[in-house]
Protein backbone atom coordinates (compact mmCIF):
# COMPACT_ATOMS: atom_id res chain seq x y z
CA UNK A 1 -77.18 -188.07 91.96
CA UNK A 2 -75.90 -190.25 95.10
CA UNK A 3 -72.80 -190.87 95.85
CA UNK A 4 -71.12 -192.38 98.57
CA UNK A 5 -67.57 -192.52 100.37
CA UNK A 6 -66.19 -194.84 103.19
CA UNK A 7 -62.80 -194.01 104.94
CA UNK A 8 -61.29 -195.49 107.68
CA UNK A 9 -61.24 -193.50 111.61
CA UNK A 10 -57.72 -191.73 111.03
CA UNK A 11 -57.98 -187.82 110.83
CA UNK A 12 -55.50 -188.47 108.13
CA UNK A 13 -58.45 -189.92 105.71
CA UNK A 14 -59.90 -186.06 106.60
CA UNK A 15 -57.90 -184.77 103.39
CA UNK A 16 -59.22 -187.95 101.12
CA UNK A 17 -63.26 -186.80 102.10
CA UNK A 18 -62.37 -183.59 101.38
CA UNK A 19 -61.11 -183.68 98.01
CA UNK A 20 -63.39 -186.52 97.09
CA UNK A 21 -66.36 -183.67 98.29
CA UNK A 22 -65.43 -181.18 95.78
CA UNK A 23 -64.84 -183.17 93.38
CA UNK A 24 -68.82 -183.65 93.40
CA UNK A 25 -69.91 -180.38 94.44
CA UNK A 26 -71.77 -178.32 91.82
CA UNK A 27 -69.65 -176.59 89.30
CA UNK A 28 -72.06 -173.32 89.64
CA UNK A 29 -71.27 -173.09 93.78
CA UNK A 30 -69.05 -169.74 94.36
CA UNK A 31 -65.26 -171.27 96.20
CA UNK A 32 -66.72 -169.45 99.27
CA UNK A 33 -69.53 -171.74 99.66
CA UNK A 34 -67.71 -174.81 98.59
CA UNK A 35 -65.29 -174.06 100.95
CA UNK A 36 -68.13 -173.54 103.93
CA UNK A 37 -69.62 -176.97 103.19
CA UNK A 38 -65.92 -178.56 103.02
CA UNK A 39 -65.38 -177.46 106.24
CA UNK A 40 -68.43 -178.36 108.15
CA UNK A 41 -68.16 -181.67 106.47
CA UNK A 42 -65.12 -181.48 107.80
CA UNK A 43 -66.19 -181.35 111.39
CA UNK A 44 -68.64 -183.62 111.17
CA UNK A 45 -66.56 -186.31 110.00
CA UNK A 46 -64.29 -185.42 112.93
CA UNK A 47 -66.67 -185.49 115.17
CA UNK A 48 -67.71 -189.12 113.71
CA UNK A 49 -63.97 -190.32 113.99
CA UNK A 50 -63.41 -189.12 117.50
CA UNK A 51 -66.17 -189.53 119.36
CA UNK A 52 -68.47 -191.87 117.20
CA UNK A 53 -65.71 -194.23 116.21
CA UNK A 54 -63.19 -193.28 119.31
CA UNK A 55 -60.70 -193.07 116.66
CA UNK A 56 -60.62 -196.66 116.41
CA UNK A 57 -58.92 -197.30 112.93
CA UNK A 58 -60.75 -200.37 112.22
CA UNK A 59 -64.00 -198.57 112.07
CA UNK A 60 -65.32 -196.84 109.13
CA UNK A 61 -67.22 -193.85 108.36
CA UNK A 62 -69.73 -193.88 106.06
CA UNK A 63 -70.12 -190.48 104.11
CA UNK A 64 -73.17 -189.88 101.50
CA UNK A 65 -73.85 -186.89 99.32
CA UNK A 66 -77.32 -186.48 97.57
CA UNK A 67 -77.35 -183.89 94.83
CA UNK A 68 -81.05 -183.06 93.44
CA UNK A 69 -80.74 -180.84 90.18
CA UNK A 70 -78.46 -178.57 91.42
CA UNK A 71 -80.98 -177.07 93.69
CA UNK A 72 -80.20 -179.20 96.76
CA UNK A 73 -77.67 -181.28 98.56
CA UNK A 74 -77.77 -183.69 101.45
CA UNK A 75 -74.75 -185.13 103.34
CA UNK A 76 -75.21 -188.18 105.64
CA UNK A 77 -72.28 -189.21 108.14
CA UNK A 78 -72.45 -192.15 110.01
CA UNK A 79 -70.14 -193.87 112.09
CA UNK A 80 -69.71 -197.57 113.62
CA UNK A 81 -70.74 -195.61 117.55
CA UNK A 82 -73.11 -196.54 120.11
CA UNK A 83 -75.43 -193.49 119.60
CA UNK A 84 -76.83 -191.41 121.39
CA UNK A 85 -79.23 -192.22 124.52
CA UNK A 86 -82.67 -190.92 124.52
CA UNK A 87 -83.02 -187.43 126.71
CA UNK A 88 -85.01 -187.96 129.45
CA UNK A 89 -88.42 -186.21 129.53
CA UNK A 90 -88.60 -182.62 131.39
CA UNK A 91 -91.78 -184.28 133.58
């Protein structure tokens, strides 16, 4: 199961991700662990708001959450940023 949320890059839309994450979170996850994985998710969409999107409200972040049988899940944030720049070499 895939699903997929976009909000706009307001810290207030921080509430609307996090509701809409547990709402698709396994059933059999203890609260402490759904709690742990709200609030990295938490900080990563942050981090995508404020320093991807430079809190520019006309940007969106794109949030993605991969469930496979209850066995694994995979986030993906990405935000409307320039990206990183490649490291330079340790020559």
């Amino acid at each position: 199961m895939t699903r997929t949320l976009i909000v706009s890059s307001s810290l207030d839309e921080l509430e609307k991700a996090s509701l809409w994450l547990i709402r698709y979170l396994p059933k059999s996850l203890s609260e402490s662990k759904k709690n742990n994985i709200v609030l990295v998710v938490q900080e990563m969409v942050t981090n995508a708001i404020i320093h991807g999107n430079k809190s520019i409200k006309s940007k969106e972040v794109f949030l993605s959450l991969k469930i496979i049988e209850n066995t694994s899940i995979t986030f993906t944030i990405e935000d409307e940023g320039l990206g990183l720049s490649s490291l330079p070499s340790k020559e």
